[in-house]
PDB file of N, CA and C in Angstrom:
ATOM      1  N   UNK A   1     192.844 253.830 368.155  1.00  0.00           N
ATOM      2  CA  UNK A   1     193.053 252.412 368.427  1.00  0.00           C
ATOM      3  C   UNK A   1     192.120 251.604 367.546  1.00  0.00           C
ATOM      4  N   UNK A   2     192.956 250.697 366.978  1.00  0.00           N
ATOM      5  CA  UNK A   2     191.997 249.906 365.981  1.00  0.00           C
ATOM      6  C   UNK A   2     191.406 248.332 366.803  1.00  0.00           C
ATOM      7  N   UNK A   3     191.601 248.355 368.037  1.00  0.00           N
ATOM      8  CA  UNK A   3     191.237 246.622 368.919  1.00  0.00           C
ATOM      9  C   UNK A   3     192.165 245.620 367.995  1.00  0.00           C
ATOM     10  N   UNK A   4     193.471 246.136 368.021  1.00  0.00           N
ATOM     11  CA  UNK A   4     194.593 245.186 367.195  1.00  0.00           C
ATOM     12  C   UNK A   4     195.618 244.796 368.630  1.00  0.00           C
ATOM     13  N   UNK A   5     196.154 243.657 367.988  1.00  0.00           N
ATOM     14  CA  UNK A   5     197.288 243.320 369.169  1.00  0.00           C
ATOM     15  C   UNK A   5     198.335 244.269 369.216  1.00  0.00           C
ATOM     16  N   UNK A   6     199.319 244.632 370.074  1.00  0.00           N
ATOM     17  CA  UNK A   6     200.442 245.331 369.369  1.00  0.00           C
ATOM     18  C   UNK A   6     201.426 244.389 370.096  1.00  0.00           C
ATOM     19  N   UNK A   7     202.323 243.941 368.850  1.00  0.00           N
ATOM     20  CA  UNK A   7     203.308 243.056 369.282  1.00  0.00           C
ATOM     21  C   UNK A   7     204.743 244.049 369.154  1.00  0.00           C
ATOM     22  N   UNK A   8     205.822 243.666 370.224  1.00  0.00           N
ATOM     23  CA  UNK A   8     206.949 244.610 370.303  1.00  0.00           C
ATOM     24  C   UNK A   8     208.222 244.191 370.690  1.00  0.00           C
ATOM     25  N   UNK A   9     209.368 243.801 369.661  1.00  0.00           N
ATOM     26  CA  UNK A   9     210.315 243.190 369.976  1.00  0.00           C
ATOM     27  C   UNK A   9     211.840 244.520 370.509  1.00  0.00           C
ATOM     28  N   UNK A  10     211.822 244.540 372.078  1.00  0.00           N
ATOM     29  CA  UNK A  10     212.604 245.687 372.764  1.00  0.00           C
ATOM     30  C   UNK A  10     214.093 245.041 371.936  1.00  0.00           C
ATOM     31  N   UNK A  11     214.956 246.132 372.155  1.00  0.00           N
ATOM     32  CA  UNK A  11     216.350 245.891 371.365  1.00  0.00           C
ATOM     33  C   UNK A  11     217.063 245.234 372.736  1.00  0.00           C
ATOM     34  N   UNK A  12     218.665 244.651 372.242  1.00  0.00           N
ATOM     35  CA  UNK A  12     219.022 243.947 373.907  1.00  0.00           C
ATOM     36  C   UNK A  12     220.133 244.499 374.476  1.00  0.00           C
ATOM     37  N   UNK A  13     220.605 244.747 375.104  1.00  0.00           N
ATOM     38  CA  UNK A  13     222.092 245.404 375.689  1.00  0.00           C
ATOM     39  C   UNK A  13     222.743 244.215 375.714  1.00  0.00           C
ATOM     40  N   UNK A  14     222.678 242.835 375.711  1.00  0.00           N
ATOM     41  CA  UNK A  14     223.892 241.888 375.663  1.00  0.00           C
ATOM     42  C   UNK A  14     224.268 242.076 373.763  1.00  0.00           C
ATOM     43  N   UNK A  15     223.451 242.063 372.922  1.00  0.00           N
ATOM     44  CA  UNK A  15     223.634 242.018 371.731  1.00  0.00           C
ATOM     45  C   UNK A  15     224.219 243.399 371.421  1.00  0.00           C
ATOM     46  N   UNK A  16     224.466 244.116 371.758  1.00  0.00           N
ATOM     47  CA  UNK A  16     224.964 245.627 372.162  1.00  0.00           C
ATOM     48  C   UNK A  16     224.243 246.520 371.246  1.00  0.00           C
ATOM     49  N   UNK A  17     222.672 246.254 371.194  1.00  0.00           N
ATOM     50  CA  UNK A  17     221.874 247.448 370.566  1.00  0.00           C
ATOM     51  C   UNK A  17     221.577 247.919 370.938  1.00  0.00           C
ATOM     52  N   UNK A  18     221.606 248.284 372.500  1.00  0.00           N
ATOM     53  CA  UNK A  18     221.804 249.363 373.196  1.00  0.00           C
ATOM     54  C   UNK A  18     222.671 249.115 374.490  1.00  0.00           C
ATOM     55  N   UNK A  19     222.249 250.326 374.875  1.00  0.00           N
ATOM     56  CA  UNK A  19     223.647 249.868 376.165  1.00  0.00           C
ATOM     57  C   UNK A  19     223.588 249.091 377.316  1.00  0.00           C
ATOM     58  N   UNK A  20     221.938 249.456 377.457  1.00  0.00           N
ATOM     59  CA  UNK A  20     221.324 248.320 378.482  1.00  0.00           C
ATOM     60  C   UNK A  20     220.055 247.913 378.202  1.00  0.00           C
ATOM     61  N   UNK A  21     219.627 247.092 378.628  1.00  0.00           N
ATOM     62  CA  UNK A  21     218.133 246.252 378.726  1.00  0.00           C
ATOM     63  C   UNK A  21     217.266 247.250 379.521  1.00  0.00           C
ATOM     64  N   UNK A  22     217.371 248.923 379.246  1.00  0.00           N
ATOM     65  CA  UNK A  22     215.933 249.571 379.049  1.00  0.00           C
ATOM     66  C   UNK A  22     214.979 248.817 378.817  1.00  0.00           C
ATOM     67  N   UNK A  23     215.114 248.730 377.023  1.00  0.00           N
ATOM     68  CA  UNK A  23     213.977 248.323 376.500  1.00  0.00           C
ATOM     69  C   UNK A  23     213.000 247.363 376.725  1.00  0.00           C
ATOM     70  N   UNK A  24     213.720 246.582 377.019  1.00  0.00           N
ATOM     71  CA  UNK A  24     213.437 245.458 378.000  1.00  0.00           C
ATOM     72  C   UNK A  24     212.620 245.247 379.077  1.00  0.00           C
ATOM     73  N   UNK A  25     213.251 246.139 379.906  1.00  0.00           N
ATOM     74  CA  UNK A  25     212.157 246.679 381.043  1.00  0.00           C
ATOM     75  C   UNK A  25     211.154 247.581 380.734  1.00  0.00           C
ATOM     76  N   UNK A  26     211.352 248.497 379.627  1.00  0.00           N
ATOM     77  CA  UNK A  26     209.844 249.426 379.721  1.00  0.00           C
ATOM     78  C   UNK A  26     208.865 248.166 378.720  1.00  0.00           C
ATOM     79  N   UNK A  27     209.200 247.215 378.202  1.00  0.00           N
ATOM     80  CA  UNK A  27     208.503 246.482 376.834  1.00  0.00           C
ATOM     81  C   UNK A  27     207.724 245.498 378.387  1.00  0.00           C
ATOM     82  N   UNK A  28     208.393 245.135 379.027  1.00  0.00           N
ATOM     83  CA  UNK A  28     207.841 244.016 379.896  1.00  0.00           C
ATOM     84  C   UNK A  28     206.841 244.934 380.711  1.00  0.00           C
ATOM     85  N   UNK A  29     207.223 246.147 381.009  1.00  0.00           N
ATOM     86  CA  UNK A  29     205.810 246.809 381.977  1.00  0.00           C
ATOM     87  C   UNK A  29     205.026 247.058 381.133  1.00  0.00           C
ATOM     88  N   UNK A  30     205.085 247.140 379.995  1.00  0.00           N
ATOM     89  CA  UNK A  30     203.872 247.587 379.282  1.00  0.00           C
ATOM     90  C   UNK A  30     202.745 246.588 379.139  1.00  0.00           C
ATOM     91  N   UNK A  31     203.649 245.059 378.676  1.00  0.00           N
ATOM     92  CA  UNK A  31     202.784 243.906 379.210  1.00  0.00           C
ATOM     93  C   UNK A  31     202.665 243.477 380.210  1.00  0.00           C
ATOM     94  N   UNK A  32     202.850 243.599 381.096  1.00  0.00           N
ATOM     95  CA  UNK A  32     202.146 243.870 382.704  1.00  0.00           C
ATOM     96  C   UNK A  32     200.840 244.121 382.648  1.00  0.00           C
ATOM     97  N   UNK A  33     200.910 245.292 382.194  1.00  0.00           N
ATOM     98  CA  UNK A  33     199.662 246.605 382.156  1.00  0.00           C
ATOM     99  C   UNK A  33     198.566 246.024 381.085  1.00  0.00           C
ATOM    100  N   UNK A  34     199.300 244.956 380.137  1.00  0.00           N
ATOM    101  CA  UNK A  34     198.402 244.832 379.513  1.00  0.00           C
ATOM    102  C   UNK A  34     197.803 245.583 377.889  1.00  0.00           C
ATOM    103  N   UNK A  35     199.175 246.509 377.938  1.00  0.00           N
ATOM    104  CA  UNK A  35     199.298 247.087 376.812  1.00  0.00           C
ATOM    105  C   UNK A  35     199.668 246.707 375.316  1.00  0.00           C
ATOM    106  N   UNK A  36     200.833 245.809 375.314  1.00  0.00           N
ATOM    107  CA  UNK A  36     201.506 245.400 374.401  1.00  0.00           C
ATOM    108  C   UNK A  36     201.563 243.835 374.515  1.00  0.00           C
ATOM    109  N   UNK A  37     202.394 242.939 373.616  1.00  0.00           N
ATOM    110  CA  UNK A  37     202.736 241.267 373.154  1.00  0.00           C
ATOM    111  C   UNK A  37     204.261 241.608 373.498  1.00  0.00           C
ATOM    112  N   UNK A  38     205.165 241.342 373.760  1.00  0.00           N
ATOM    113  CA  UNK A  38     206.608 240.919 373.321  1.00  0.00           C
ATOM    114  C   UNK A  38     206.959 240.073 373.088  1.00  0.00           C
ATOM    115  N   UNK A  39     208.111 240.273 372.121  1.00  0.00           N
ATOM    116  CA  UNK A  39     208.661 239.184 371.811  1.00  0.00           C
ATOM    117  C   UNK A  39     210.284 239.289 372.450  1.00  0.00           C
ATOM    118  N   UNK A  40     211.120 238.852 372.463  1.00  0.00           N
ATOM    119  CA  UNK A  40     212.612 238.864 373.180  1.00  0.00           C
ATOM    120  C   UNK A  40     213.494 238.640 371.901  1.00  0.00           C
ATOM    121  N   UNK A  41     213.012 237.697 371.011  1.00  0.00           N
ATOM    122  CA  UNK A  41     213.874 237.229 370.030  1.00  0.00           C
ATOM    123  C   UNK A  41     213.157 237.031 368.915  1.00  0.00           C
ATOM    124  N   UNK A  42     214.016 236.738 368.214  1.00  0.00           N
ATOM    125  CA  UNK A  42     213.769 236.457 366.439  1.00  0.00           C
ATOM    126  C   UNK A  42     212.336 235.262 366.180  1.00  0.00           C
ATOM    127  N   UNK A  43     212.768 234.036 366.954  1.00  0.00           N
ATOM    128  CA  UNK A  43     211.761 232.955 367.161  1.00  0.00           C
ATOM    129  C   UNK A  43     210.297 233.238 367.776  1.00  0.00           C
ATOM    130  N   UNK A  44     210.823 234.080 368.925  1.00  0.00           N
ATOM    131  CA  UNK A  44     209.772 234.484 369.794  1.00  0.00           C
ATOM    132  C   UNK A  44     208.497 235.374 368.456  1.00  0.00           C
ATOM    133  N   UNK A  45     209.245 236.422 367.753  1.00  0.00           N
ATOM    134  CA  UNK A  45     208.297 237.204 367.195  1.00  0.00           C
ATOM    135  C   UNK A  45     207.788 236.311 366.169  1.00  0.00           C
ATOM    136  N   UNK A  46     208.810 235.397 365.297  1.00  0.00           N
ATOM    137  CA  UNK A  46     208.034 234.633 364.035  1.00  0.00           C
ATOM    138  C   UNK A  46     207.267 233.520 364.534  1.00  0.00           C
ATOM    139  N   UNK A  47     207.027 233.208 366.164  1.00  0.00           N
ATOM    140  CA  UNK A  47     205.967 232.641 366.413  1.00  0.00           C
ATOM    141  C   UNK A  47     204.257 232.896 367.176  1.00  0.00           C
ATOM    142  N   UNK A  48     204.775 234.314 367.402  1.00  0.00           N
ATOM    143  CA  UNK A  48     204.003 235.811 367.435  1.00  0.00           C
ATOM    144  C   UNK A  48     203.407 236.348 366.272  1.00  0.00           C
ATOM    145  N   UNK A  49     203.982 236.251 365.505  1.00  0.00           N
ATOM    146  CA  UNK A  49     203.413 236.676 364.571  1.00  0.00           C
ATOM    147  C   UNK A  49     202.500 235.959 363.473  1.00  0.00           C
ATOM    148  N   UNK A  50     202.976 234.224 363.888  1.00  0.00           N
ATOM    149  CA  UNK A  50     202.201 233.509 362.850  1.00  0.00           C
ATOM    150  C   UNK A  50     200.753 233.243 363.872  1.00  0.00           C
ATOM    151  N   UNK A  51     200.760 233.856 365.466  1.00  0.00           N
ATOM    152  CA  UNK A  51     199.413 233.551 366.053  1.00  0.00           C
ATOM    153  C   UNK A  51     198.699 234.960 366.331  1.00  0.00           C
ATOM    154  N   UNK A  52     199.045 236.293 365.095  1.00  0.00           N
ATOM    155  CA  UNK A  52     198.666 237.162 365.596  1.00  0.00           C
ATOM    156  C   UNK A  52     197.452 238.002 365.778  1.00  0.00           C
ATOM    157  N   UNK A  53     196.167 236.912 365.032  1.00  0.00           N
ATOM    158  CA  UNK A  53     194.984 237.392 365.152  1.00  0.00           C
ATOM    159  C   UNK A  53     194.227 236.748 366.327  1.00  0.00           C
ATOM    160  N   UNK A  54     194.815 235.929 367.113  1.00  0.00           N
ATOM    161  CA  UNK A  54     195.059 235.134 368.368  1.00  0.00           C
ATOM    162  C   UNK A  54     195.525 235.832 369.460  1.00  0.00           C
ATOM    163  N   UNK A  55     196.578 236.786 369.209  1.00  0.00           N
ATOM    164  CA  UNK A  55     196.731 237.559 370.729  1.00  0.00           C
ATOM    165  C   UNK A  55     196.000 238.050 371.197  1.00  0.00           C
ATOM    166  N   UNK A  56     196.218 238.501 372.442  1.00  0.00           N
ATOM    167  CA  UNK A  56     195.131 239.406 373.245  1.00  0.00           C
ATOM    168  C   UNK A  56     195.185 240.834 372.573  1.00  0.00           C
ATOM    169  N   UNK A  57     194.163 241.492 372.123  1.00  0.00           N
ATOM    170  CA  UNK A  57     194.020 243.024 372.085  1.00  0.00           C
ATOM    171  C   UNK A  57     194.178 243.770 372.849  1.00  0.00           C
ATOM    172  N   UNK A  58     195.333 244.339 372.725  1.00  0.00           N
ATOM    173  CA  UNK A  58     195.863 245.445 373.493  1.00  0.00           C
ATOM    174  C   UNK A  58     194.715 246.428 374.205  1.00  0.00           C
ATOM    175  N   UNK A  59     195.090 246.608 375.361  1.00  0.00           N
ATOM    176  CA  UNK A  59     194.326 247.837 375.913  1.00  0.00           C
ATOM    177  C   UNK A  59     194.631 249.129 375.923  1.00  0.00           C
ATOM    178  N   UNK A  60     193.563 249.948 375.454  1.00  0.00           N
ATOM    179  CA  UNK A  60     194.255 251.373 374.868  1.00  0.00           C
ATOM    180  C   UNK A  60     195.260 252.385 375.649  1.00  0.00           C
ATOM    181  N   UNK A  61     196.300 252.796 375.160  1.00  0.00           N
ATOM    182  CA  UNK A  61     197.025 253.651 375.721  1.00  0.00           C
ATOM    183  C   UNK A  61     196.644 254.774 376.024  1.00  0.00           C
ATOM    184  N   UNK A  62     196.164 255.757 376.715  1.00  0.00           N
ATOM    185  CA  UNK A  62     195.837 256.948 377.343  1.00  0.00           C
ATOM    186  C   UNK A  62     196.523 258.386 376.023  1.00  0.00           C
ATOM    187  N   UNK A  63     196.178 259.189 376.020  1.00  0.00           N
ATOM    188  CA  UNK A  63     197.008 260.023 375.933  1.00  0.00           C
ATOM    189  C   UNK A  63     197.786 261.050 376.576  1.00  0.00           C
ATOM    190  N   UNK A  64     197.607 260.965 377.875  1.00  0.00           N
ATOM    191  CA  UNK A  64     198.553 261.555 378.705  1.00  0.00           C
ATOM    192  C   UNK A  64     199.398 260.627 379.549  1.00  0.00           C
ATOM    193  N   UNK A  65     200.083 261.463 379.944  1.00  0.00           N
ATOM    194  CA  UNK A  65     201.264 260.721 380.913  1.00  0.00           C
ATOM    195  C   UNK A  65     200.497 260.413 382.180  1.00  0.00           C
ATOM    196  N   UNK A  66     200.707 259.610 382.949  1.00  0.00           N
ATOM    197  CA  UNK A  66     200.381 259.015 384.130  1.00  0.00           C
ATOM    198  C   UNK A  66     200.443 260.050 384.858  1.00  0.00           C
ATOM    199  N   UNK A  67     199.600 260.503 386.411  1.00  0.00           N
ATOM    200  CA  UNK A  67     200.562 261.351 387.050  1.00  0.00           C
ATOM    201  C   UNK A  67     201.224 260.913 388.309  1.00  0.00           C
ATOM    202  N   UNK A  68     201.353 259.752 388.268  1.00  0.00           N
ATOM    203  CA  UNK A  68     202.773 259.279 389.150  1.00  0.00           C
ATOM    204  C   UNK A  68     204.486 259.402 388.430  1.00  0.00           C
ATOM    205  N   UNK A  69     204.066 259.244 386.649  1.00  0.00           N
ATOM    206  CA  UNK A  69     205.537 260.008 385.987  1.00  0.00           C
ATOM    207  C   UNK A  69     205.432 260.730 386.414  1.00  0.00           C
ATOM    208  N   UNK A  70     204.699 261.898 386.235  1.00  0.00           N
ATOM    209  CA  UNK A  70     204.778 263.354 385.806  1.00  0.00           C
ATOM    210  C   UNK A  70     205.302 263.643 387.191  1.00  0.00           C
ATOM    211  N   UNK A  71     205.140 263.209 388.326  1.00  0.00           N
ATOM    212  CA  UNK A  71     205.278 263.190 389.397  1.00  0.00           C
ATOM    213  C   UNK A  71     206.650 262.838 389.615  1.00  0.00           C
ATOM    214  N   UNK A  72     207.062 261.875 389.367  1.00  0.00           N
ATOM    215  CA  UNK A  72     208.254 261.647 389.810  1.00  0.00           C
ATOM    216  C   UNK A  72     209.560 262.250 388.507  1.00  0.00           C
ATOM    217  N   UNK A  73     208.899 262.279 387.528  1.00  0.00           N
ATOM    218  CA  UNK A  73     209.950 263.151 386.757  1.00  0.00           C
ATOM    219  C   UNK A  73     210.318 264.618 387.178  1.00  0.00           C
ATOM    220  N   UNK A  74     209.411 265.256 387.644  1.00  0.00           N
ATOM    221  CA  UNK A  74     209.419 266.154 388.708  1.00  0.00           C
ATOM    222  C   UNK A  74     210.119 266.361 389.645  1.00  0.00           C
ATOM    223  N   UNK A  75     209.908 265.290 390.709  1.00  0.00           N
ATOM    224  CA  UNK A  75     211.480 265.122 391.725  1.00  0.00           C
ATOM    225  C   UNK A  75     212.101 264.635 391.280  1.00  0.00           C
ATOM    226  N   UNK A  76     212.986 264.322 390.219  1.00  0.00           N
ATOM    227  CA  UNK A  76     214.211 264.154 389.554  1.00  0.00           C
ATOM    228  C   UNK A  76     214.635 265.257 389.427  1.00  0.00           C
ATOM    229  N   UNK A  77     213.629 266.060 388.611  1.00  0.00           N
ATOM    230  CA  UNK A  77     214.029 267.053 387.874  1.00  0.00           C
ATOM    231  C   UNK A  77     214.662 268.594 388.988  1.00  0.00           C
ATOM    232  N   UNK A  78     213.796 268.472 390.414  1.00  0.00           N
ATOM    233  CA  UNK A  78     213.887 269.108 391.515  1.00  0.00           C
ATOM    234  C   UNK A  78     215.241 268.853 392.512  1.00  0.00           C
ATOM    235  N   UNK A  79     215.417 267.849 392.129  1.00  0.00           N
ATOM    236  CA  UNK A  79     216.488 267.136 393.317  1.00  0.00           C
ATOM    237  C   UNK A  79     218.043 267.250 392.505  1.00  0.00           C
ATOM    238  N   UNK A  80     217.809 267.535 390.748  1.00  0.00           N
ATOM    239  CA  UNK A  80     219.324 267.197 390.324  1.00  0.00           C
ATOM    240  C   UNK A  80     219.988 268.612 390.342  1.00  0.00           C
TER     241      UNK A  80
END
């Protein structure tokens, strides 16, 4: 981790770049958490990007998985 912002524009399921607004939802928990910037759109990022030594610095990502995933990928993985 370099104490840089990380800005992240998720793809959209109405624009049909994907099939649904995943991205969307994992891009918005990440800034929750405090991890990442998003942007939603084209405007959003080129006005993100012209304030980007201004964002908040991301807080570092772990290198392991959480173990509430690991956990619940688990009972998915148990139950299908």
């Amino acid at each position: 981790m370099r104490n840089k912002a990380i800005l992240v524009m998720p793809r959209l399921g109405d624009l049909r770049e994907t099939r649904n607004d995943h991205q969307v939802a994992t891009a918005n928990q990440f800034s929750e958490l405090g991890k990442v910037e998003v942007a939603i759109d084209e405007e959003e990022l080129l006005s993100k990007l012209q304030q980007i030594d201004q964002l908040k610095k991301s807080q570092q990502i772990g290198p392991f998985a959480s173990t509430k995933l690991v956990q619940t990928i688990q009972k998915f993985i148990e139950e299908s």
